[in-house]
Protein backbone atom coordinates (compact mmCIF):
# COMPACT_ATOMS: atom_id res chain seq x y z
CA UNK A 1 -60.49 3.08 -72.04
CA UNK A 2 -62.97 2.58 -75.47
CA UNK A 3 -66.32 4.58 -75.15
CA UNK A 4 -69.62 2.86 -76.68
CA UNK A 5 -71.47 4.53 -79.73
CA UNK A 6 -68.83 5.47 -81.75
CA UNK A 7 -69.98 7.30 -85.02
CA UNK A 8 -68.12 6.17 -88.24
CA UNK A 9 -67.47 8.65 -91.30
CA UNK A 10 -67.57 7.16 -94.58
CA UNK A 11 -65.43 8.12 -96.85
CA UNK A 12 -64.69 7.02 -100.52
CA UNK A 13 -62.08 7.75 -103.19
CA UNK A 14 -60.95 11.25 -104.00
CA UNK A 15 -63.44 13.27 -105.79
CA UNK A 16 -65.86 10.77 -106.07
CA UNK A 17 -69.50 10.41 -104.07
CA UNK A 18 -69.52 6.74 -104.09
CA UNK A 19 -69.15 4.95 -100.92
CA UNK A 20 -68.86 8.53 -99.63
CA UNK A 21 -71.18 10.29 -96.25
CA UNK A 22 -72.30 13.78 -97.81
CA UNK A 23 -71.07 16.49 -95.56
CA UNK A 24 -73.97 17.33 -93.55
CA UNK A 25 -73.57 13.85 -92.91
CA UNK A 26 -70.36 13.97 -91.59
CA UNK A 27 -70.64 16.82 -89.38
CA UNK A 28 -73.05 14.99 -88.10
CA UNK A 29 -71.56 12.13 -87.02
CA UNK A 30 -68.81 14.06 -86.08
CA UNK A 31 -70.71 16.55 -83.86
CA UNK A 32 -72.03 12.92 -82.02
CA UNK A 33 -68.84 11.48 -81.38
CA UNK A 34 -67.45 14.99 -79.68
CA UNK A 35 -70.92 14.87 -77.34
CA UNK A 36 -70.21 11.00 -76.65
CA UNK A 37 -66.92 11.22 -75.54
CA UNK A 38 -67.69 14.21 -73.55
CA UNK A 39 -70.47 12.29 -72.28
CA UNK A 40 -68.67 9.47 -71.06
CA UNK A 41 -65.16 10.69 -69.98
CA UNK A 42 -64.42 11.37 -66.86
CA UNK A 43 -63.40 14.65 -64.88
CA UNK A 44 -60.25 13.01 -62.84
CA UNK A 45 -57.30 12.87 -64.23
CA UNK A 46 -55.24 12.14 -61.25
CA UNK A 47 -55.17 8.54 -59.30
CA UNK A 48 -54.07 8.58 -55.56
CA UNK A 49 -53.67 6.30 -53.63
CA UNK A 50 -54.55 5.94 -50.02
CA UNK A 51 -53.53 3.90 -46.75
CA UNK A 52 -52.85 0.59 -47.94
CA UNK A 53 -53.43 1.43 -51.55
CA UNK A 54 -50.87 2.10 -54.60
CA UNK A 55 -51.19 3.87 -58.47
CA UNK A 56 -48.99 3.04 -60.97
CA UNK A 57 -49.84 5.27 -64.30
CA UNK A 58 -49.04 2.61 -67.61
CA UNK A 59 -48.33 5.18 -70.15
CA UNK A 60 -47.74 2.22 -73.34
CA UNK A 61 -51.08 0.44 -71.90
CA UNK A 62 -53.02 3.60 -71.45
CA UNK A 63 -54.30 1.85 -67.92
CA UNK A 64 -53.85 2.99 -64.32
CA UNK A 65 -52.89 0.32 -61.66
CA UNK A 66 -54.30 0.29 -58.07
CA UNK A 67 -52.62 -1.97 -55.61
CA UNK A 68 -53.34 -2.97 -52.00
CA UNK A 69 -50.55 -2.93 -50.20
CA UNK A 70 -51.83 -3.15 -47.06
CA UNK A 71 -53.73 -6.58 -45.43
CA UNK A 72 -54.79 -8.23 -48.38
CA UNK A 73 -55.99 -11.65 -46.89
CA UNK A 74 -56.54 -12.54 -42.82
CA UNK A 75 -55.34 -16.28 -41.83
CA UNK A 76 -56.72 -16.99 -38.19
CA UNK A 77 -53.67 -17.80 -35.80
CA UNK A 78 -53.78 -19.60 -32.19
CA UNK A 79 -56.96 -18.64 -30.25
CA UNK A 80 -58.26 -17.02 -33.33
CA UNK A 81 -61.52 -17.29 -35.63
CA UNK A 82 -62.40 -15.58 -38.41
CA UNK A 83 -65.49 -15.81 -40.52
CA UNK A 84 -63.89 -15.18 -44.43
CA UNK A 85 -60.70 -14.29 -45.53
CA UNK A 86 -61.52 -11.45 -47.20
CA UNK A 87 -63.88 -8.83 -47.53
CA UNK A 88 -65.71 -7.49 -44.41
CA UNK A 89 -63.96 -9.88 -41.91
CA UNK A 90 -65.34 -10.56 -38.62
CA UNK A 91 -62.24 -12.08 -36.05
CA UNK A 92 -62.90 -13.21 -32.74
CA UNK A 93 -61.18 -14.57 -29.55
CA UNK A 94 -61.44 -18.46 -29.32
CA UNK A 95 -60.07 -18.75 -26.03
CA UNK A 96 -61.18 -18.04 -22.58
CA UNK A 97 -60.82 -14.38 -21.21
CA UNK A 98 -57.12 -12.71 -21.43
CA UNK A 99 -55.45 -9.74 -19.42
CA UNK A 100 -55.54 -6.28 -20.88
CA UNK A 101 -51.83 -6.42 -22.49
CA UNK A 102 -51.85 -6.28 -26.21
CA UNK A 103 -48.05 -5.19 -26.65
CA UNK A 104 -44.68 -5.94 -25.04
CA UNK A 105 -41.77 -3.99 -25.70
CA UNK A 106 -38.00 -2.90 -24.29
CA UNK A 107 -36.78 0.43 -24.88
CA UNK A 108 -33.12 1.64 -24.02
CA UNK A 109 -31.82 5.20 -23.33
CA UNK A 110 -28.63 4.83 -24.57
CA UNK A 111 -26.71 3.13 -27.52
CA UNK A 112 -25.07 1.00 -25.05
CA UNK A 113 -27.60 -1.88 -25.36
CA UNK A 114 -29.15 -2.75 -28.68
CA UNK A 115 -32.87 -4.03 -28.91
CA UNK A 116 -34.58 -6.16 -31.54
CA UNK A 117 -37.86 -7.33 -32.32
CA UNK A 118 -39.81 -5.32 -30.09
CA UNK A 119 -42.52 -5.11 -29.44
CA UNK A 120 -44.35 -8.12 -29.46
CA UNK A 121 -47.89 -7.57 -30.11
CA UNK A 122 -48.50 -11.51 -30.17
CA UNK A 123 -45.46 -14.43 -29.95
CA UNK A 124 -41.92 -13.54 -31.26
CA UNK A 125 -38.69 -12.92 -28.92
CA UNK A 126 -36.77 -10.09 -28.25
CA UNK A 127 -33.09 -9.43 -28.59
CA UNK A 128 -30.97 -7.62 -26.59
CA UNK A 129 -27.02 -7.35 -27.34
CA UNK A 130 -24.45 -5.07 -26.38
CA UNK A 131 -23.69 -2.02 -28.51
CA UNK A 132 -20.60 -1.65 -30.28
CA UNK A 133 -17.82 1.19 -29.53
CA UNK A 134 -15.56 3.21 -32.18
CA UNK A 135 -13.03 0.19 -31.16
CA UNK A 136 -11.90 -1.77 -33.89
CA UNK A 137 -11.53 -5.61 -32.74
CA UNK A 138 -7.61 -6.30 -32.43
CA UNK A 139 -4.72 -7.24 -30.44
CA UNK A 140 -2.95 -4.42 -29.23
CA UNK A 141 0.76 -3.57 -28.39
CA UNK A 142 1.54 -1.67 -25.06
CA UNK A 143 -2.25 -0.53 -25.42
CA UNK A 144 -3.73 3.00 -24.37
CA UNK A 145 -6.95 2.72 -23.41
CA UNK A 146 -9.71 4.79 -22.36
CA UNK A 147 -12.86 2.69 -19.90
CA UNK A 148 -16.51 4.14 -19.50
CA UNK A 149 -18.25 4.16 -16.53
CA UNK A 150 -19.45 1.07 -17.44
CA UNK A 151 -16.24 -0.76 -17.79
CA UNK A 152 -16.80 -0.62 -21.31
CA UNK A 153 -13.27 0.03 -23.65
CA UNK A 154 -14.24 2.89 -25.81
CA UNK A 155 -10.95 3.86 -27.35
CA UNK A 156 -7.53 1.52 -27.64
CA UNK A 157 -4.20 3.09 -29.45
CA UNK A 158 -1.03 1.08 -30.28
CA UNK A 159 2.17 2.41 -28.36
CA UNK A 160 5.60 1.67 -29.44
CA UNK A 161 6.64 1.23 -26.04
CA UNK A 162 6.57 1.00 -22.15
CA UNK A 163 8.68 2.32 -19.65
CA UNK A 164 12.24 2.96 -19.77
CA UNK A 165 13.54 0.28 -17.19
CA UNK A 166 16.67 -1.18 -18.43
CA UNK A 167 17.64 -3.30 -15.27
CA UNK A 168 16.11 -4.65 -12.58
CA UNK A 169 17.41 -5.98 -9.39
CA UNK A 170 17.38 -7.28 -5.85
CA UNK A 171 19.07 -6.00 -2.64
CA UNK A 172 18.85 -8.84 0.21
CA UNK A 173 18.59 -8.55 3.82
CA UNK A 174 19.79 -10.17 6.64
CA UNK A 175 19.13 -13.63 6.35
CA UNK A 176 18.77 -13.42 2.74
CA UNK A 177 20.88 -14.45 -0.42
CA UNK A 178 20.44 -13.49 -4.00
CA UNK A 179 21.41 -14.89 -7.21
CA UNK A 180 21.18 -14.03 -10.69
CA UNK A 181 20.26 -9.91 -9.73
CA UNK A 182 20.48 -7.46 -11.39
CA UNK A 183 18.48 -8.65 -14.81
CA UNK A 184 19.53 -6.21 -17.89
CA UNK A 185 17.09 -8.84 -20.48
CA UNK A 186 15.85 -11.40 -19.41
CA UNK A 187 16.18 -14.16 -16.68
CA UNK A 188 15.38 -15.07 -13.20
CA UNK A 189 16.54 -14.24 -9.46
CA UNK A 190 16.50 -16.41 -7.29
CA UNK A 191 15.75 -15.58 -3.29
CA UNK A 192 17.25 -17.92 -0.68
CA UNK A 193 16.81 -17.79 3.06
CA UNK A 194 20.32 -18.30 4.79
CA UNK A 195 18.82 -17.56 8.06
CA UNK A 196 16.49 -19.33 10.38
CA UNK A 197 14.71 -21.75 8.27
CA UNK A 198 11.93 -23.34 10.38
CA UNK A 199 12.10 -24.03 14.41
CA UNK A 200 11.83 -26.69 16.47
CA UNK A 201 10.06 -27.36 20.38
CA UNK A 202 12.58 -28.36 22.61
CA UNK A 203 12.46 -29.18 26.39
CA UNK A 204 9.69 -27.13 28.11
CA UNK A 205 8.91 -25.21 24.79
CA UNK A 206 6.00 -25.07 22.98
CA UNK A 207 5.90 -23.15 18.64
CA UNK A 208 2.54 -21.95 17.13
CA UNK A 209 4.05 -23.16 14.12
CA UNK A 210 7.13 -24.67 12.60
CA UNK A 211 7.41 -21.43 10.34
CA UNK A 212 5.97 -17.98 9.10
CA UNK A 213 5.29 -15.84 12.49
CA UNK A 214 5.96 -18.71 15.21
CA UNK A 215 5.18 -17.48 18.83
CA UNK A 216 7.90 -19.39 21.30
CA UNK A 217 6.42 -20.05 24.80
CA UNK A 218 7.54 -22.12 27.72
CA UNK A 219 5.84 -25.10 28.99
CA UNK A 220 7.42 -25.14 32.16
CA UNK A 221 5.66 -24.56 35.59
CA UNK A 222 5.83 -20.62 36.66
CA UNK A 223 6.89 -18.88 39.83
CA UNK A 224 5.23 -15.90 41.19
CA UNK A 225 7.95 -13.25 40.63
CA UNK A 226 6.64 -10.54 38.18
CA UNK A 227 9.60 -8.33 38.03
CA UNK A 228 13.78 -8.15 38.98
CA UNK A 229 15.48 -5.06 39.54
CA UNK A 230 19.24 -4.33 40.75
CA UNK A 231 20.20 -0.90 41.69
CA UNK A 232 23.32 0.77 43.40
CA UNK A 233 24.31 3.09 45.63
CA UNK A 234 27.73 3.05 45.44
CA UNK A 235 27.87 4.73 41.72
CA UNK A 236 27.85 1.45 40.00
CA UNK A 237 25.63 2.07 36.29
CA UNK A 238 23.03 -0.12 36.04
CA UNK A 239 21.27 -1.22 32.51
CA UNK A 240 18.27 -2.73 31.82
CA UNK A 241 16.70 -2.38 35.11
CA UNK A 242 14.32 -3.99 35.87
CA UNK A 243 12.68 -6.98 33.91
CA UNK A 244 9.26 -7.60 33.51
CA UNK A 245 9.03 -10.69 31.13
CA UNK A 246 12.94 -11.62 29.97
CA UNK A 247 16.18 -9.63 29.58
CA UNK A 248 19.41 -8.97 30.65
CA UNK A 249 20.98 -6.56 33.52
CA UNK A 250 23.79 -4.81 32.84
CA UNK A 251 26.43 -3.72 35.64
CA UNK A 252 29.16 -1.51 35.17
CA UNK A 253 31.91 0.94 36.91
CA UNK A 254 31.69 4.54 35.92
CA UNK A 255 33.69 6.37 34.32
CA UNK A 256 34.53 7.83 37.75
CA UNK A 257 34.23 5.55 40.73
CA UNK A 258 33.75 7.28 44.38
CA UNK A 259 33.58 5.05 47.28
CA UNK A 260 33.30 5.73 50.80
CA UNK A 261 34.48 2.81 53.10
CA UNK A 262 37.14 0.56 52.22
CA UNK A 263 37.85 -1.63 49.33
CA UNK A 264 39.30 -5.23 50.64
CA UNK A 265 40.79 -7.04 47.45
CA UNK A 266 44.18 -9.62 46.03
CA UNK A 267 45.42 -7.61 43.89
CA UNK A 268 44.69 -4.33 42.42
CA UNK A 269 45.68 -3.23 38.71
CA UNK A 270 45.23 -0.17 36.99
CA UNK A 271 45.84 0.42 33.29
CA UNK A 272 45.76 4.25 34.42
CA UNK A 273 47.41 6.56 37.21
CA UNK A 274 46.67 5.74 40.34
CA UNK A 275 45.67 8.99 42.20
CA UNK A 276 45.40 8.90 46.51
CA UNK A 277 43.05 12.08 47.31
CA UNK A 278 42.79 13.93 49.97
CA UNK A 279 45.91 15.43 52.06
CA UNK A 280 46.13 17.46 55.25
CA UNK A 281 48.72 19.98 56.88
CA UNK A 282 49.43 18.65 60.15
CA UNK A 283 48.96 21.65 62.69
CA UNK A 284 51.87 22.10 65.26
CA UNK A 285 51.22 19.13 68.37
CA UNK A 286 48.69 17.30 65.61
CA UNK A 287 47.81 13.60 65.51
CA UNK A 288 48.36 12.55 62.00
CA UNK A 289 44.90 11.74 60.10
CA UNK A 290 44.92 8.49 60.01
CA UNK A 291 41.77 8.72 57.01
CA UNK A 292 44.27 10.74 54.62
CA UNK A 293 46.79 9.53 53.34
CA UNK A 294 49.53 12.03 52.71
CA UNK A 295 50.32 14.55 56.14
CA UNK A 296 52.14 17.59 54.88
CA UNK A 297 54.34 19.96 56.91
CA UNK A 298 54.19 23.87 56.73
CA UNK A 299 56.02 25.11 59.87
CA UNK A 300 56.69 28.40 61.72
CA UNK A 301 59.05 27.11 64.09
CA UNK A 302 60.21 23.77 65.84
CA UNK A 303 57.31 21.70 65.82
CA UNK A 304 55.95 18.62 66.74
CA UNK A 305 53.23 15.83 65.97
CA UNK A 306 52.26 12.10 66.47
CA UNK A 307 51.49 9.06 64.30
CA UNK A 308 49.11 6.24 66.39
CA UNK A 309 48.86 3.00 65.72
CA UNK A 310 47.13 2.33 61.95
CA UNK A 311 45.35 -0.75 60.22
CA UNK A 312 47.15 -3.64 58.84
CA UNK A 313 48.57 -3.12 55.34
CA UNK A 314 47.68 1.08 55.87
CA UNK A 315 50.28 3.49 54.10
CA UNK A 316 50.96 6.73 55.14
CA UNK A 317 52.76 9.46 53.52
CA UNK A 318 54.52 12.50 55.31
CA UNK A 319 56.57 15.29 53.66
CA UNK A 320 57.81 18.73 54.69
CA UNK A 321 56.49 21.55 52.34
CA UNK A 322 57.32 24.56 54.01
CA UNK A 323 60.28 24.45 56.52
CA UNK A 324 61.05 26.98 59.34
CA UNK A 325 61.83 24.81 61.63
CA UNK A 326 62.11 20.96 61.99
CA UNK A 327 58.59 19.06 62.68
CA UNK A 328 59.29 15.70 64.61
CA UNK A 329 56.92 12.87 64.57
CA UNK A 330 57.01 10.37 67.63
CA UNK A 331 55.58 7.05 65.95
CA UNK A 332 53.34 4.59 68.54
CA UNK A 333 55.20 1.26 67.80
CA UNK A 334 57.81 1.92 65.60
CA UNK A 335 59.22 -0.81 63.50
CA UNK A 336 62.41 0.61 63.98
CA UNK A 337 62.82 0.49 67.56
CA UNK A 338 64.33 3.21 69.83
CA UNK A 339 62.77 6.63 70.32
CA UNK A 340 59.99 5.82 67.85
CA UNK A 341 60.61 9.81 65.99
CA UNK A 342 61.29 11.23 62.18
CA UNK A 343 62.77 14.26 61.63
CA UNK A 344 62.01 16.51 59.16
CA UNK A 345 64.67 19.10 58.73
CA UNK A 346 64.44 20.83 55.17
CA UNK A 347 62.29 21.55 52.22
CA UNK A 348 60.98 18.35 50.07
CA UNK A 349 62.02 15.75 52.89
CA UNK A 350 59.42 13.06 53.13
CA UNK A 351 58.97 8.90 53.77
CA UNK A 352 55.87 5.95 52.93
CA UNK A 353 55.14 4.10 56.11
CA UNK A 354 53.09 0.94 55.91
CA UNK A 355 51.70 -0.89 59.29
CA UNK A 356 52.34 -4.18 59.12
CA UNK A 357 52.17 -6.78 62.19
CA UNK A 358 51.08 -3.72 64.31
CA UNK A 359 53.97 -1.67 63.89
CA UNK A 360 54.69 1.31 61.13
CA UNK A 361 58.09 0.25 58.97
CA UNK A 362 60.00 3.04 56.43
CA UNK A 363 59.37 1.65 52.87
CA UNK A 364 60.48 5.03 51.35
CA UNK A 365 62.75 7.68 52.70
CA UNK A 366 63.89 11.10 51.46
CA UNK A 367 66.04 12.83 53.89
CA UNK A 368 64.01 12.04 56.97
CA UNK A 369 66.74 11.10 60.39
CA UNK A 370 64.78 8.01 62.07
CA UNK A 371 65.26 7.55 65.94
């Protein structure tokens, strides 16, 4: 900056006085100018600036410029007076009374939301958006992917592929037809029920439902019998014994069938062997069994034995096992006639009887002498 009262030197031509301060002269001046501008300059050389304020040195200018950079005029907003613009401002509230809140903000802990323009220390709006992830936006092939907590996607990956199924097809089951299984490609099966397709009520029937899970029930009246049982006690098997709601009984012959009594029937056939149990050795003066069949002989001497009168249609087997010496039979109304007596006079001799019309007739004979 210029400094008031500068001395000026005179000086003339070389070597010559004229026009020319002497030199006491010009010391003098010179002495003046040294005390003025030590007078007058001033002991800062640095410029800093403050809150608000900025210094910009202008080296070609030789000046220093000071800025405000802070509030440099004051316009009065909604509810708002001021008394200048500038300068020593006064600002005051021209509304009625307000709450104590002089700032509004949202803060999030995380980088999963993002938050802009806050706070609001008078009118504005906030902004609040979802952050982003290290996921670039794309469309992805047989994508990897990794999810937050959140349900956020915060890592996706191409893979080449997916699985190694190369065929894929359907086994039906009863009821059920398939076409166009397996598929190796591409395609379509088709599923088609062959069994019950939907029912329908008929006479004293009632159907939840013409299909899906249909319960049948019965509209007719009800008795009063809760359950039906069959047993045996002849050693018949008996299945399914008894029902409670619906069912079926089975009845069946063993394998081995042991009656006690008598079996009245037509005809009898067996696709087997027909095997007569029991047997008895007729002691000497014996009544045959007539409950056994066969009457064997074993004798120690001449002996003897009777045969009463049997049932109609009975048979009746006799045969000489061990012979010492002859057994003779006297029959009670022979069919024969005469003395009514077999003889049984060696080893393996032996006849069937049969009582028919109440006498006993021969219808077999090995060796026995009928009298």
């Amino acid at each position: 900056m210029a400094l008031p009262g500068q001395q000026i030197i005179n000086i003339g031509l070389q070597n010559e006085s004229a026009n020319s301060d002497s030199l006491y002269t010009a010391f003098t001046k010179t002495k003046d100018n040294f005390s003025n501008i030590f007078t007058n300059a001033s002991p800062y050389i640095t410029f800093t600036g403050n809150t608000g304020i900025s210094t910009n040195a202008n080296s070609a200018l030789g000046t220093v410029d000071i800025t405000n950079v802070g509030v440099t005029s004051i316009i009065a907003g909604t509810g708002v007076t001021i008394n200048q613009a500038t300068g020593a401002v006064t600002i005051s509230s021209a509304g009625g009374g307000g709450g104590g809140v002089t700032s509004v903000g949202l803060t999030t802990p995380s980088t999963r939301l993002v938050v802009a323009g806050s706070p609001i220390v008078s009118s504005g709006n906030m902004t609040i958006d979802l952050g982003t992830t290290a996921v670039t936006p794309a469309t992805y092939t047989y994508p990897t992917i990794t999810v937050d907590a959140y349900g956020r996607i915060t890592s996706a990956a191409n893979a080449a592929s997916v699985g190694t199924v190369t065929s894929v097809g359907v086994t039906p089951g009863t009821g059920i037809s398939v076409t166009g299984s397996p598929i190796t490609t591409s395609g379509s099966i088709t599923l088609t029920n062959t069994g019950v397709t939907r029912v329908s009520a008929g006479t004293g029937i009632s159907l939840s439902g013409a299909n899906g899970n249909v319960t049948i029930s019965t509209t007719a009246a009800s008795g009063t019998v809760s359950s039906v049982a069959v047993s045996s006690s002849t050693g018949l098997v008996v299945t399914g014994s008894p029902i409670i709601t619906t069912g079926t009984i089975t009845v069946d012959l063993p394998t081995n069938l042991t009656i006690t009594g008598n079996i009245t029937a037509g005809n009898i056939l067996s696709n087997g062997v027909a095997i007569l149990n029991g047997s008895e050795d007729l002691a000497p003066s014996g009544a045959a069994n007539l409950a056994i069949t066969t009457t064997y002989f074993t004798t120690a001497g001449a002996e003897t034995g009777t045969l009463a009168a049997g049932t109609t249609g009975q048979i009746k087997i006799f045969m000489m096992n061990v012979k010492v010496g002859n057994m003779v039979i006297t029959v009670t109304t022979p069919g024969w006639g005469g003395a009514g007596t077999m003889t049984f006079s060696a080893n393996g001799q032996g006849c069937t009887m049969q009582y028919v019309a109440s006498k006993w007739f021969c219808i077999g004979n090995n060796g026995v002498v009928f009298a």
